[in-house]
Protein backbone atom coordinates (compact mmCIF):
# COMPACT_ATOMS: atom_id res chain seq x y z
CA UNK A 1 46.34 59.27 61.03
CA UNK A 2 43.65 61.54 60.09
CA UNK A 3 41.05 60.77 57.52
CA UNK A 4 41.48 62.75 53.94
CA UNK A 5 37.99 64.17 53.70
CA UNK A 6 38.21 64.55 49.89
CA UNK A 7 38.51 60.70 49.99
CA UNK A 8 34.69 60.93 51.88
CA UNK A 9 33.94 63.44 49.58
CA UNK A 10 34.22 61.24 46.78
CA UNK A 11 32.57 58.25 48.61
CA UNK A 12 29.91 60.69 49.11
CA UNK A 13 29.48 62.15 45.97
CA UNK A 14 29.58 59.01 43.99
CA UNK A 15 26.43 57.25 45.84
CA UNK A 16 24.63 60.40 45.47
CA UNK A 17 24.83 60.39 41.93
CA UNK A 18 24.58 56.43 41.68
CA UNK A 19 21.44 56.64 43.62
CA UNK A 20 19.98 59.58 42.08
CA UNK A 21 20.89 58.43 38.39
CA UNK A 22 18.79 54.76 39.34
CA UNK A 23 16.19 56.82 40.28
CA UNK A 24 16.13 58.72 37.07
CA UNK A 25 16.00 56.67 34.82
CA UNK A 26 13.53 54.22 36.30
CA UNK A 27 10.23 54.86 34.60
CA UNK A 28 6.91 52.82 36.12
CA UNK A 29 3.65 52.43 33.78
CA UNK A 30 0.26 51.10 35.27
CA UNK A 31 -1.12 48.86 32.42
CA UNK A 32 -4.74 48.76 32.43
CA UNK A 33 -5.19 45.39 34.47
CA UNK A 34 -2.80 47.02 37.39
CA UNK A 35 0.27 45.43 36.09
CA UNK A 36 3.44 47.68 36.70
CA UNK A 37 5.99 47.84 34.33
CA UNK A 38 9.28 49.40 34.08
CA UNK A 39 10.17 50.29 30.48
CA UNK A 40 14.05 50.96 29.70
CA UNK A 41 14.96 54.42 29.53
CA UNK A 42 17.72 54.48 28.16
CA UNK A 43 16.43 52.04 25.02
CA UNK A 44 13.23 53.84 24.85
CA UNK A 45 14.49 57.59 24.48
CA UNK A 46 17.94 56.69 23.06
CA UNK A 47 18.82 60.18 23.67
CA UNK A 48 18.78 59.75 27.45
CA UNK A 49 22.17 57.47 27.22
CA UNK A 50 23.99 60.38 27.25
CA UNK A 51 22.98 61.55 30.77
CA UNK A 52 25.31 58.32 31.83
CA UNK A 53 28.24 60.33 31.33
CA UNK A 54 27.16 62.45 34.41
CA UNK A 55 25.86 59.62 36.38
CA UNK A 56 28.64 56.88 35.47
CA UNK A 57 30.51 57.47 38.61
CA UNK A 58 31.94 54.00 39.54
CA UNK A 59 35.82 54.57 38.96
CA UNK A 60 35.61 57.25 41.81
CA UNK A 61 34.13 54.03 44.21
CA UNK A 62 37.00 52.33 43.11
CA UNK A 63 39.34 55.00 43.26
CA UNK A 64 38.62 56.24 46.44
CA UNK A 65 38.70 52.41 47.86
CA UNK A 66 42.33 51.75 46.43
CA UNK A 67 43.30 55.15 48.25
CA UNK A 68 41.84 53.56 51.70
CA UNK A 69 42.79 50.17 50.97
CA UNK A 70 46.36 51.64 50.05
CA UNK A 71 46.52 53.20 53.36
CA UNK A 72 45.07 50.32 55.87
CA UNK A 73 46.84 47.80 54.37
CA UNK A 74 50.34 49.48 54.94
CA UNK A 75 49.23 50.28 58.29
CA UNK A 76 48.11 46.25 59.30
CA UNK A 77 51.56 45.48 57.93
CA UNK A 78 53.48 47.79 60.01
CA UNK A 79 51.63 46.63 62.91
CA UNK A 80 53.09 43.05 61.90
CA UNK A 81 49.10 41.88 60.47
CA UNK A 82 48.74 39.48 58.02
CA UNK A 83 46.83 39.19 54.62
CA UNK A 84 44.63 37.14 55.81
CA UNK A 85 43.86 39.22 58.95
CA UNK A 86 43.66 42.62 57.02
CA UNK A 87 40.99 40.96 54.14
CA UNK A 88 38.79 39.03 56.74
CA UNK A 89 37.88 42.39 58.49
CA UNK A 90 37.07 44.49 55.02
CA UNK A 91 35.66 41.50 53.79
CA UNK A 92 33.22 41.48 56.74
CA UNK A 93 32.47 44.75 56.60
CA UNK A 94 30.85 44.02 53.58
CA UNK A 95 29.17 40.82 54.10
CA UNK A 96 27.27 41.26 57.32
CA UNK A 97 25.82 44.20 55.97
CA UNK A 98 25.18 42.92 52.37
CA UNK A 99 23.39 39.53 54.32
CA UNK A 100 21.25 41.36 56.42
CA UNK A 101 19.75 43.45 53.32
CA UNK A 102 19.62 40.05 51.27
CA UNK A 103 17.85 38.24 53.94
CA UNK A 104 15.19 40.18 54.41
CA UNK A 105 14.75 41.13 50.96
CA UNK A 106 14.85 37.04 50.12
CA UNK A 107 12.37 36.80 53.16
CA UNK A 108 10.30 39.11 51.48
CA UNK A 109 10.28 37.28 48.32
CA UNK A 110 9.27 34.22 50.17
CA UNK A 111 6.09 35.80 51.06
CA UNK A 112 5.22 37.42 48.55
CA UNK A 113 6.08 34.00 46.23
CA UNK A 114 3.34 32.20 48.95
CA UNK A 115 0.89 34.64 48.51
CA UNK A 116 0.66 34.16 45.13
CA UNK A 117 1.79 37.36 43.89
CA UNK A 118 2.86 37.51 39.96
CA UNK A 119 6.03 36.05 38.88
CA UNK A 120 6.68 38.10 36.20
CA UNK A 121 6.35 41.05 38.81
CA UNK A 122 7.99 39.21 41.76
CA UNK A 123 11.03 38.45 39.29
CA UNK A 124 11.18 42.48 37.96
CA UNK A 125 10.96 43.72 42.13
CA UNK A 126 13.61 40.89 42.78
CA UNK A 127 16.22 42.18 39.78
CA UNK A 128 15.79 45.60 41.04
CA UNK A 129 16.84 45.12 44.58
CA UNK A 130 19.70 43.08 43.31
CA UNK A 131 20.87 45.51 40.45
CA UNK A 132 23.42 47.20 42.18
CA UNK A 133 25.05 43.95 43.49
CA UNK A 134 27.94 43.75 40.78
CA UNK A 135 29.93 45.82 42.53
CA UNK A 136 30.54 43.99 45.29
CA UNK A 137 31.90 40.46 44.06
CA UNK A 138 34.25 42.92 42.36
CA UNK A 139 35.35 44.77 45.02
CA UNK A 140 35.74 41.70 47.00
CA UNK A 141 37.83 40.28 44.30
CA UNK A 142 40.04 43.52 44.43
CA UNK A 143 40.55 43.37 47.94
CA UNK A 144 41.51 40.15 47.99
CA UNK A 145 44.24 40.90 45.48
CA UNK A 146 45.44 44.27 47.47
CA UNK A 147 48.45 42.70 49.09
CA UNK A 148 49.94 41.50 45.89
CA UNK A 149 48.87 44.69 43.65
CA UNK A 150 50.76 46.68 46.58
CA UNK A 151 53.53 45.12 46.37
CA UNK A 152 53.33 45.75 42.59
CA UNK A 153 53.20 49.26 43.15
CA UNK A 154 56.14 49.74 45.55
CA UNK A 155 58.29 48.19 43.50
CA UNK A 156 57.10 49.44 39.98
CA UNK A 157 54.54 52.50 41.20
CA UNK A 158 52.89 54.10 37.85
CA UNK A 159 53.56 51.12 35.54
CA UNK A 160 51.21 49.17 36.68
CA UNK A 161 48.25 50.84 35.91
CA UNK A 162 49.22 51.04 31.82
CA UNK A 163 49.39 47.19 32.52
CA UNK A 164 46.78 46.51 33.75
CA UNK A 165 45.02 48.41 31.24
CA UNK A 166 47.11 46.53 28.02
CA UNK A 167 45.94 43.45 30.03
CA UNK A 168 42.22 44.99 29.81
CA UNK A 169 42.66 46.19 26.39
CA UNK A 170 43.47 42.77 24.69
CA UNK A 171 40.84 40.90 26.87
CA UNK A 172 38.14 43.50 25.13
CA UNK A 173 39.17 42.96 21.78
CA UNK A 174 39.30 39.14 22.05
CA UNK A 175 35.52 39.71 23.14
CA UNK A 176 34.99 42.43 20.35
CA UNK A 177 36.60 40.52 17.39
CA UNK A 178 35.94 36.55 18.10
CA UNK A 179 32.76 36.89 20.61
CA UNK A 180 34.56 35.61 23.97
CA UNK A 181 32.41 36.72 26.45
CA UNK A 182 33.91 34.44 29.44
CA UNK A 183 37.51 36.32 28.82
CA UNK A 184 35.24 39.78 29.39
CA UNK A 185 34.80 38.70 32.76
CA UNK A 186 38.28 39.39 33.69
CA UNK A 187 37.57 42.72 32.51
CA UNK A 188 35.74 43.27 35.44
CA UNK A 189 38.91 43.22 37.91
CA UNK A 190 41.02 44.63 35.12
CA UNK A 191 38.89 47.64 34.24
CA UNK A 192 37.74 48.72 37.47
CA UNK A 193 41.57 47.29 38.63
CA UNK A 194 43.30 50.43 37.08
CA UNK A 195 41.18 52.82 39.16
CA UNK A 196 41.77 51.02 42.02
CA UNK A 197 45.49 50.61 40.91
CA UNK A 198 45.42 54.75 40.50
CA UNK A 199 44.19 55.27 44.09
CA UNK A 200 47.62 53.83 45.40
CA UNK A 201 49.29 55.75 43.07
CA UNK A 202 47.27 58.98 44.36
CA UNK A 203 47.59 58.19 47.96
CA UNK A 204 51.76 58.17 47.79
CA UNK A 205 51.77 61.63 45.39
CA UNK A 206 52.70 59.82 41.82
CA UNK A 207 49.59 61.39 40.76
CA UNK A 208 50.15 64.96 41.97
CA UNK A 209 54.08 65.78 41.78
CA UNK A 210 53.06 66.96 38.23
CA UNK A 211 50.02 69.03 37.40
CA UNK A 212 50.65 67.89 34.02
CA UNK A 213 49.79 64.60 34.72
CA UNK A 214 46.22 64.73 35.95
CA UNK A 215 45.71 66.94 32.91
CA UNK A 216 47.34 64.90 30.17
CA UNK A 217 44.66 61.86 31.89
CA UNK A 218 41.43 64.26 31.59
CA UNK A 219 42.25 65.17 27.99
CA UNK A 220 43.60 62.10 26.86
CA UNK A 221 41.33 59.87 28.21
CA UNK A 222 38.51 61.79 26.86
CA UNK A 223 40.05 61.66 23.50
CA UNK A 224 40.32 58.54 23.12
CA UNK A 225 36.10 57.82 24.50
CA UNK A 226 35.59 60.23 21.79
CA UNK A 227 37.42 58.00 19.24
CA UNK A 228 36.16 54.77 20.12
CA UNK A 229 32.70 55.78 20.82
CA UNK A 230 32.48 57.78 16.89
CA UNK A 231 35.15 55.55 15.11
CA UNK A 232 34.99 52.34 17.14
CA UNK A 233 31.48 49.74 18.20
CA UNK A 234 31.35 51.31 21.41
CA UNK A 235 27.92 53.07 21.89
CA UNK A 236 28.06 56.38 24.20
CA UNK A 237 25.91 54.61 26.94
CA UNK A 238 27.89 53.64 29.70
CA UNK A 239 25.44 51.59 31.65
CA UNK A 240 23.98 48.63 30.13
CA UNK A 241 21.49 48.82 27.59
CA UNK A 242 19.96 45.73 26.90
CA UNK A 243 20.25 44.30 23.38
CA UNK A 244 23.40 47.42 22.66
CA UNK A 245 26.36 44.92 21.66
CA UNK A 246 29.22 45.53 22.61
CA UNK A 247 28.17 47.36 26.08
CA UNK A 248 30.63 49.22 27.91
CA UNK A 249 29.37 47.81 31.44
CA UNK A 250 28.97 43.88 30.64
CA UNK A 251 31.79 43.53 30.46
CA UNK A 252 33.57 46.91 31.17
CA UNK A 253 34.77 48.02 27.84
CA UNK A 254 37.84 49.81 26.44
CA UNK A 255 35.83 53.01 25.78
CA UNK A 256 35.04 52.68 29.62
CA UNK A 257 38.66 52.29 30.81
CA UNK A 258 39.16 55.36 28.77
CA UNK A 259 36.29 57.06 30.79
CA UNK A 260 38.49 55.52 33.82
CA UNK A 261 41.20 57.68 33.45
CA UNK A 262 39.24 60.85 32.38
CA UNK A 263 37.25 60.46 35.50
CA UNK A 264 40.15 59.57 37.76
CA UNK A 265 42.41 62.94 36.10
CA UNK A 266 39.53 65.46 36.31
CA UNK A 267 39.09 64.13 39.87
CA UNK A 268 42.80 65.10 40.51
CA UNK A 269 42.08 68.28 38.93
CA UNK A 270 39.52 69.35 41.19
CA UNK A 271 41.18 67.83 44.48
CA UNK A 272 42.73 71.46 45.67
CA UNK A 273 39.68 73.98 45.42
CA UNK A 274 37.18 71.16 47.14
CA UNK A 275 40.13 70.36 49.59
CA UNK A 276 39.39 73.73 51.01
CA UNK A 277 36.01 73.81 50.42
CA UNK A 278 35.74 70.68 52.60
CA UNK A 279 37.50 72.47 55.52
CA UNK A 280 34.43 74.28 56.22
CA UNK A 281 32.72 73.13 58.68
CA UNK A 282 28.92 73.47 57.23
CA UNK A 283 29.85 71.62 54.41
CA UNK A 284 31.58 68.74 56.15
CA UNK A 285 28.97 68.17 58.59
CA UNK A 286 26.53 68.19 55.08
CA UNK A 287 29.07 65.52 53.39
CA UNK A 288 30.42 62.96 56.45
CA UNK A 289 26.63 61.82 57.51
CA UNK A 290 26.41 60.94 53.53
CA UNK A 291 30.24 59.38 53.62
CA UNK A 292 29.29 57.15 56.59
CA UNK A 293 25.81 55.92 55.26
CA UNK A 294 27.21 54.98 51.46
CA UNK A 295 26.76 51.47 52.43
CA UNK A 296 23.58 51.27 53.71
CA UNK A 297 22.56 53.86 50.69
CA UNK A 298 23.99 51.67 48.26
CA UNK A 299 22.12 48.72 49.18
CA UNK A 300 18.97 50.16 50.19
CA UNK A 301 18.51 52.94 47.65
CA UNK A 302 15.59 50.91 45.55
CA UNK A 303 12.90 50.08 48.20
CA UNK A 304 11.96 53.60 48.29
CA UNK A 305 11.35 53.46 44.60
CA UNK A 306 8.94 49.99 45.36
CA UNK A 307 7.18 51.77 47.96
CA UNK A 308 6.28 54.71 45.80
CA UNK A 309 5.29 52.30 43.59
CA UNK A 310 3.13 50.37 45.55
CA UNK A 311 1.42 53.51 47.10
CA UNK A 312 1.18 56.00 43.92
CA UNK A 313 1.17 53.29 41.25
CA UNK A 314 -0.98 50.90 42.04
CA UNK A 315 -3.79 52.32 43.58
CA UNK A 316 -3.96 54.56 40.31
CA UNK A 317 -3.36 57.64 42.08
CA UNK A 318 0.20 58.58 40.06
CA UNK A 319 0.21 61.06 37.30
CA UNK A 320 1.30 59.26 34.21
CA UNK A 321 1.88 61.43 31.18
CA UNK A 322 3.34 60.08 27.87
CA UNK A 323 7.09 58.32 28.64
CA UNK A 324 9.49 61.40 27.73
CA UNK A 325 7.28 64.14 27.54
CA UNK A 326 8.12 67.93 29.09
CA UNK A 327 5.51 66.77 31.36
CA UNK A 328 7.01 63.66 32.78
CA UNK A 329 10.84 64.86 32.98
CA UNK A 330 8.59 68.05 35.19
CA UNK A 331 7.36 65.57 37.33
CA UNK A 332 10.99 63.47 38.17
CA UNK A 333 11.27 66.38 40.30
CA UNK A 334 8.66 65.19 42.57
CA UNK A 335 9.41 61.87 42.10
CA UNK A 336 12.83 62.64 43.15
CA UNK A 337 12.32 64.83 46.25
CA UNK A 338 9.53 61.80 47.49
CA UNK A 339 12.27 59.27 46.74
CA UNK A 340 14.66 61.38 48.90
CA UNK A 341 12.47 61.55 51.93
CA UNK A 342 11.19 57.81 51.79
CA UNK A 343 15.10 56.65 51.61
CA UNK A 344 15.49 59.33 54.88
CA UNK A 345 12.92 57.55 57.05
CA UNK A 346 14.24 53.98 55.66
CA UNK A 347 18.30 55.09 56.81
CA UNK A 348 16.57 56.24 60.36
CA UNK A 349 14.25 53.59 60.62
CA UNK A 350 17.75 51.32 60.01
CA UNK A 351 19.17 53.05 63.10
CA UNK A 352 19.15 50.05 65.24
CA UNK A 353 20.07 47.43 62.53
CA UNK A 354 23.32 49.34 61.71
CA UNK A 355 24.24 49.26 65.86
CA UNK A 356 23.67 45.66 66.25
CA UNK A 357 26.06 44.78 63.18
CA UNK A 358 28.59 47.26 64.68
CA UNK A 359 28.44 44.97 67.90
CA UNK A 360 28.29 41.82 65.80
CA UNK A 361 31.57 43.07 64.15
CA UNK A 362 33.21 43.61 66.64
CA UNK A 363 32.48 40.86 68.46
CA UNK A 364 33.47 38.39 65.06
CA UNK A 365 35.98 40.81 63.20
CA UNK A 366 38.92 38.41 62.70
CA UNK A 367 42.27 38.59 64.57
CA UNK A 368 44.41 41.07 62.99
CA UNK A 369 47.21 38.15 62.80
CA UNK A 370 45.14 35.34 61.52
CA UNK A 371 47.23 32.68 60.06
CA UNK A 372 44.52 29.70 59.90
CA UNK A 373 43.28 31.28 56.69
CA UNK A 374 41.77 28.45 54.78
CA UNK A 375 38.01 29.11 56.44
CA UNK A 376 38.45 32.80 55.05
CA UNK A 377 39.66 31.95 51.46
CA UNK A 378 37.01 29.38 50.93
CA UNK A 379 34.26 31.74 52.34
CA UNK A 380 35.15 34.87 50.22
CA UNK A 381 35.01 32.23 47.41
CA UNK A 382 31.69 30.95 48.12
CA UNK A 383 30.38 34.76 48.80
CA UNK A 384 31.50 35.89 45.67
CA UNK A 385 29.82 33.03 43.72
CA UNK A 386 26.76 33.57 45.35
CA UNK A 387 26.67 37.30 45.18
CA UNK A 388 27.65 37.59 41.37
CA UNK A 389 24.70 34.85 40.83
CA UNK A 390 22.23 37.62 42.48
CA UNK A 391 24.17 40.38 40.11
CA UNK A 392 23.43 38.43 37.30
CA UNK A 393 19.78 36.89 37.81
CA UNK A 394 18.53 39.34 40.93
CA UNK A 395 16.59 38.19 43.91
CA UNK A 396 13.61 36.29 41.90
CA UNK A 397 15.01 34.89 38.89
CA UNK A 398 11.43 33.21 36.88
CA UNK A 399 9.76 34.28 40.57
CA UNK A 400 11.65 31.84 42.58
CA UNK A 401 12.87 31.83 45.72
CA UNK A 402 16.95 31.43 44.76
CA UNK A 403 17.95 29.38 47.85
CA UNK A 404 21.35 27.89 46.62
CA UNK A 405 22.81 31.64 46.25
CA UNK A 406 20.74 32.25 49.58
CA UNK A 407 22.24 29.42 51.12
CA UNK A 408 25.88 30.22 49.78
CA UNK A 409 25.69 33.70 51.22
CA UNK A 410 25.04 32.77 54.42
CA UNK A 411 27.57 29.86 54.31
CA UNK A 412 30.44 32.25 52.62
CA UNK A 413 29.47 35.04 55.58
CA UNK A 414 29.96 32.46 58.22
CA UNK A 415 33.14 30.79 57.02
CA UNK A 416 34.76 34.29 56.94
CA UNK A 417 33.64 34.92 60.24
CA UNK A 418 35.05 31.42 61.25
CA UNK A 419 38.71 32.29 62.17
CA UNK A 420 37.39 34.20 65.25
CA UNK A 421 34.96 31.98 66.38
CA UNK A 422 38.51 29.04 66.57
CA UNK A 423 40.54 31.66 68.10
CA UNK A 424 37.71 32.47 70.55
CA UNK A 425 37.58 28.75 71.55
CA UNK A 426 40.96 28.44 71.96
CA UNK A 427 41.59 31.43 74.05
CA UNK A 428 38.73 30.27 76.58
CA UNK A 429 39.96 26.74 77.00
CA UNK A 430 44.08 27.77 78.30
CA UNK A 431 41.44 30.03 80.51
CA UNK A 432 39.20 27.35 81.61
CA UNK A 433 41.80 25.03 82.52
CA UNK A 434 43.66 27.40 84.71
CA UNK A 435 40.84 27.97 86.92
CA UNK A 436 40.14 24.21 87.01
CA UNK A 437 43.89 23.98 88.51
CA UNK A 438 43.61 26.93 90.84
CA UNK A 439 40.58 25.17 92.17
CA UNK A 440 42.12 22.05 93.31
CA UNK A 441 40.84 18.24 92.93
């Protein structure tokens, strides 16, 4: 079955503008003893929170994985796989890649916490190569629950969406009204759930039959951000702000479900005219090297921004004109452009890296059949602990060394990669013994 390239298109499009909006909006001051800082942005210039309505671009992620997922998981089934099977591979094509990055940036931090360098600093350098990470426990989480969601769709299609969304709707206003911020967390799986719910929905035409529909989610999902952002205690950022209560990220609020399914119906909207656009070839060859690399862009989109840092900012050779001024949004051009080049060499320079997981993959991708699942359940378990515990406190937390999320990656990565290691074994040893007989006494 061929691949729907306005599926990569939106894969593509959404880590361009989730790298390029991180890179916007992170400001670096030299303080007079050498210090870097990184003032907030968005609670600095208040005005600037607006700009997240361009950049907020996370229900396409989710919307274009549900429309993948949707699609590979009917696939293993007809091919007689099993749960288990289907979620170890997706699962591992996230973890191996996601370990690598979070080794050597831990490694790193290791060093640099022997050398003596700053805590304060070290802790900063460690939350911002870690600040993208909440989107992968939840993703995880979401895969996890594909099979059953599925099923929920085939047998009810677009009704589950609206319920999941009720579900997400009361969960917020417990956390609004009475201040529960551990029921929020479900939000997280609920909110993000209906986009991913939608991408089924999309991929078997519930979405399309009617141009109507698509339009009535544009217009009245961007009503109703209007009303809870002026008439509600939403604020109109929607990334976190720190100290902005209630925040429409932490946990994902009602005004950004609403955003969910304005995003998700303008995306329908638009499908046709970049459908064709897509179909030429200059473009596609411009959009599939982006489509392919979204991984390794997602993780590794900040270490550009710390080696600018370390080469412009503090040898005192950066420009640094008032925060806000004419002058500095003229020079996030620049700083932009540089950014793009230094993230070039760092995807080339990751050439090699990306083979040897391929080959690692494939050599521990688990059996499409896998029935021993326990190994894989208790590993995605661990995984998502321990990457939800970087989410939260980064790579540094105080400017230590985190070794018990460090240790549960690893452990959660190998655990999920267990199933094949069992079957491998016990594939070799019918093997083994055959030659032993064939060979006499």
């Amino acid at each position: 079955m061929s691949r729907d390239r306005y599926v990569d298109f939106l894969r593509a499009w959404a880590i361009v503008l989730v790298v390029l909006g991180h890179w916007l909006i992170t400001a670096l001051v030299r303080e007079p003893g050498g210090r870097i800082t990184a003032p907030e942005l968005l609670a600095t210039i208040p005005w600037t929170q607006w700009l997240t309505l361009a950049f907020q671009i996370m229900p396409l992620f989710f919307l274009a994985g549900g429309h993948a997922a949707a699609g590979s998981w009917s696939r293993a089934r007809e091919a007689g796989g099993t749960a288990a099977g289907w979620l170890g591979r997706r699962a591992l094509r996230l973890l191996l890649p996601t370990g690598v990055y979070s080794g050597l940036v831990l490694l790193a931090v290791g060093i640099c916490s022997v050398a003596g360098v700053d805590a304060d600093t070290l802790a900063l350098v460690g939350w911002a190569m870690a600040m993208q990470f909440w989107f992968l426990p939840v993703y995880l989480l979401l895969s996890a629950l594909t099979p059953p969601l599925y099923a929920a769709h085939r047998r009810w299609g677009l009704l589950v969406p609206p319920v999941l969304g009720a579900a997400a709707l009361t969960a917020d206003a417990l956390v609004v009204t009475v201040h529960t911020p551990y029921v929020g967390l479900l939000d997280y799986v609920l909110v993000w759930g209906v986009a991913y719910q939608l991408g089924f929905c999309w991929r078997d035409g519930l979405l399309t039959r009617r141009r109507l529909v698509p339009l009535a989610m544009a217009a009245g999902g961007g009503l109703a951000f209007a009303a809870l952002v002026a008439l509600g205690p939403f604020p109109i950022s929607l990334i976190l702000v720190t100290g902005q209560t209630p925040s429409n990220t932490d946990p994902p609020s009602a005004a950004m479900l609403a955003w969910v399914v304005t995003q998700v119906g303008l995306c329908l909207l638009t499908t046709a005219p970049v459908r064709r656009l897509l179909y030429r070839e200059r473009v596609w060859r411009v959009v599939q090297p982006v489509s392919v690399a979204s991984m390794t862009l997602y993780l590794w989109h900040m270490l550009p921004v710390l080696a600018v840092a370390a080469a412009f900012y503090l040898t005192g050779l950066a420009p640094e004109p008032t925060l806000g001024s004419a002058v500095w949004w003229g020079l996030r051009v620049p700083w932009l452009l540089l950014l793009g080049v230094v993230l070039a060499g760092v995807v080339s320079a990751l050439g090699p890296l990306e083979r040897g997981l391929l080959m690692l993959y494939e050599r521990t991708i688990p059996d499409a059949g896998l029935r021993r699942a326990w190994p894989l359940w208790l590993g995605l378990t661990v995984a998502v602990a321990a990457l939800s515990r970087f989410a939260v406190r980064g790579f540094a937390p105080g400017g230590r060394l985190p070794v018990l999320p460090a240790l549960g990656l690893a452990l959660g990565t190998a655990l999920v990669m267990l199933p094949r290691w069992t079957t491998a074994r016990r594939l070799a040893q019918p093997k083994a013994s055959l030659e032993e007989s064939c060979e006499g006494p």
